[in-house]
N, C-alpha and C. Protein backbone atom coordinates (compact mmCIF):
# COMPACT_ATOMS: atom_id res chain seq x y z
N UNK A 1 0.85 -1.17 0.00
CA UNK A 1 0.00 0.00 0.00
C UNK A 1 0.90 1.24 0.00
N UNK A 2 0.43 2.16 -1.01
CA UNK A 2 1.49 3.09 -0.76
C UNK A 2 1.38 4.24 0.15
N UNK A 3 2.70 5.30 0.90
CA UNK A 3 2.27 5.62 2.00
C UNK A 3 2.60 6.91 1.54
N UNK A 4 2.03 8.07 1.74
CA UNK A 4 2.04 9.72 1.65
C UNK A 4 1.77 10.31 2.80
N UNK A 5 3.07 11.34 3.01
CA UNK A 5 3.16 12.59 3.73
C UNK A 5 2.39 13.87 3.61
N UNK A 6 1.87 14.29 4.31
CA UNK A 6 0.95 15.45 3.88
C UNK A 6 1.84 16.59 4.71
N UNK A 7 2.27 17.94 3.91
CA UNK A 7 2.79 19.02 5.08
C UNK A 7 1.94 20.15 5.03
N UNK A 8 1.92 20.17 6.69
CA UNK A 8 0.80 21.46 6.71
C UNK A 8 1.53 22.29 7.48
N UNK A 9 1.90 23.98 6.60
CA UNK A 9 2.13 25.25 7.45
C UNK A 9 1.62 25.51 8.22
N UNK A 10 1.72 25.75 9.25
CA UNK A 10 1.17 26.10 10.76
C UNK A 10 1.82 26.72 11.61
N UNK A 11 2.33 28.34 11.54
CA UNK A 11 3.16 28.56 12.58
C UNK A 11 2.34 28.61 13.78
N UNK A 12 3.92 28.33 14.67
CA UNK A 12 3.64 28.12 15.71
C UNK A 12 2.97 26.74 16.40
N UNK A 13 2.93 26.12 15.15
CA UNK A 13 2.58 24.64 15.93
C UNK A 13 3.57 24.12 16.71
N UNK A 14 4.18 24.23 17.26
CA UNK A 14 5.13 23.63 18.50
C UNK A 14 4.78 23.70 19.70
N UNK A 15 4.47 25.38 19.72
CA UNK A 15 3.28 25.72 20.56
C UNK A 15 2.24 25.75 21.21
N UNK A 16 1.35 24.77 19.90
CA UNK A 16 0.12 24.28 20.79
C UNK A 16 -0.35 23.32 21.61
N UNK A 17 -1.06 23.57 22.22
CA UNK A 17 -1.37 22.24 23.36
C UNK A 17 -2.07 21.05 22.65
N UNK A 18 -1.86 20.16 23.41
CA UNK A 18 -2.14 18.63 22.93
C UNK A 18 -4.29 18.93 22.08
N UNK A 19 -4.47 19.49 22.69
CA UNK A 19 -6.21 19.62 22.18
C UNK A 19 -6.36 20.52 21.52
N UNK A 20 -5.24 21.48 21.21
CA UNK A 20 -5.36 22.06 19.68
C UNK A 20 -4.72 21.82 18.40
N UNK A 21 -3.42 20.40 18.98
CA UNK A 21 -3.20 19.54 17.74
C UNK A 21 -4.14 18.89 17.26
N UNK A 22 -4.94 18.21 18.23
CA UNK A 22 -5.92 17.03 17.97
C UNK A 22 -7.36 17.52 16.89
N UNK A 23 -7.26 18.94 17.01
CA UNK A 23 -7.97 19.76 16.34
C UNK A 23 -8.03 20.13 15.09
N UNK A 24 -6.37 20.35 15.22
CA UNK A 24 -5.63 20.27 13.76
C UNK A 24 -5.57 18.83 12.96
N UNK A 25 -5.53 17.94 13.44
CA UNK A 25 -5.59 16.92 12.89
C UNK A 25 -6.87 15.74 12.55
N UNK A 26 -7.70 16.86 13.39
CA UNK A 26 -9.26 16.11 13.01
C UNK A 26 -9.67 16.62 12.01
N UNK A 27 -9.02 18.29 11.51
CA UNK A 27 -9.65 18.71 10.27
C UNK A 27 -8.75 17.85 9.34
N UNK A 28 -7.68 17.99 9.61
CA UNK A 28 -6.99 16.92 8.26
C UNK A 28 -7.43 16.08 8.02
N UNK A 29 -7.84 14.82 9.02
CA UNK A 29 -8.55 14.05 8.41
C UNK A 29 -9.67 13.79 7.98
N UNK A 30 -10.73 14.92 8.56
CA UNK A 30 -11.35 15.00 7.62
C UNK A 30 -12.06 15.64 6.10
N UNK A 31 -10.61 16.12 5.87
CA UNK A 31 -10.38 16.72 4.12
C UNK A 31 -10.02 15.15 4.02
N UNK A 32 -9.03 14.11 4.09
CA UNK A 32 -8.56 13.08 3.73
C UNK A 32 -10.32 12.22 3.67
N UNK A 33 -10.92 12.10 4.63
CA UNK A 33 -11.80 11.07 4.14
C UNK A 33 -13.28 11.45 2.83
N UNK A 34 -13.01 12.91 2.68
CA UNK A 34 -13.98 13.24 1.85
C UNK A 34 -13.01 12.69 0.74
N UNK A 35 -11.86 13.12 0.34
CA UNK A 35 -11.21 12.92 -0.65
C UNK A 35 -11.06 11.67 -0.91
N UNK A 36 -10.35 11.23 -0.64
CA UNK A 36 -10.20 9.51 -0.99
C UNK A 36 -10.30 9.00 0.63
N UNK A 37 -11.68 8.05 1.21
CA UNK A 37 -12.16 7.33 1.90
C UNK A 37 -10.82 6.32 2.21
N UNK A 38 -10.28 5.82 1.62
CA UNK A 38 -9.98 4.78 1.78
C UNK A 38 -8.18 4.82 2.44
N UNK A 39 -7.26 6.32 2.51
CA UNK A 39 -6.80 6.54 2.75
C UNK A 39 -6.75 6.82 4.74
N UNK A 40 -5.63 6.20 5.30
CA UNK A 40 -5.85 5.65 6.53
C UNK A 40 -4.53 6.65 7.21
N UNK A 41 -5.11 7.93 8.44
CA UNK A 41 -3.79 8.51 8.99
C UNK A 41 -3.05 7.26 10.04
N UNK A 42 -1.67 7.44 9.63
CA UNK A 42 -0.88 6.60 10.48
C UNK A 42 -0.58 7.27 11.89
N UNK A 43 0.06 7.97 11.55
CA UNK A 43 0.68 9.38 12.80
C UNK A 43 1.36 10.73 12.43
N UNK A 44 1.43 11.32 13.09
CA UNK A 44 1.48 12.62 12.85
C UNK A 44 2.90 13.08 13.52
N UNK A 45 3.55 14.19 12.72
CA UNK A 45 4.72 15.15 13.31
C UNK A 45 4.76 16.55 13.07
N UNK A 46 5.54 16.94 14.52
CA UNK A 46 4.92 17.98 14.73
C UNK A 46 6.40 18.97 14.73
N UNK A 47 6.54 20.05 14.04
CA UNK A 47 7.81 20.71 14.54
C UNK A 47 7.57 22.04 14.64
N UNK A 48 8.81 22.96 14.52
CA UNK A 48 8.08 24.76 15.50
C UNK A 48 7.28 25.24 14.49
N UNK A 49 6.95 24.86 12.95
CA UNK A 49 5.67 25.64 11.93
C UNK A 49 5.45 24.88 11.20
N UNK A 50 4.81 23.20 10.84
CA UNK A 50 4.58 22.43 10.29
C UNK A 50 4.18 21.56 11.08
N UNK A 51 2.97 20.92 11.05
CA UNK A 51 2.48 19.39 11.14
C UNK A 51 2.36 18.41 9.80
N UNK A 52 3.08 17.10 10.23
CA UNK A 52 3.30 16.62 8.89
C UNK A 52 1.99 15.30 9.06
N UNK A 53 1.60 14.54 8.29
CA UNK A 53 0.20 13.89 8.75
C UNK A 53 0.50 12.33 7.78
């Protein structure tokens, strides 16, 4: 199965607290499941202006 990185600009994501990553990453996934359903998030990274998904 093949596996893709998604990078998302975000300054200041280093910064945020654990429940405004989780925030950030509930919208990502759900742009990913409108788009292609079948695409599955593994885990996520986080550095001082990017979350990678």
């Amino acid at each position: 199965m093949p596996k893709y990185v998604i990078e998302r600009e975000n300054p200041g994501a280093g910064s945020l607290t654990a429940e405004q990553l989780k925030g950030v990453s509930q919208t990502s996934c759900g742009v990913l499941s409108t788009m292609r359903p079948q695409i599955q998030w593994v885990h996520s990274y986080v550095t001082a202006d990017k979350v990678y998904f």
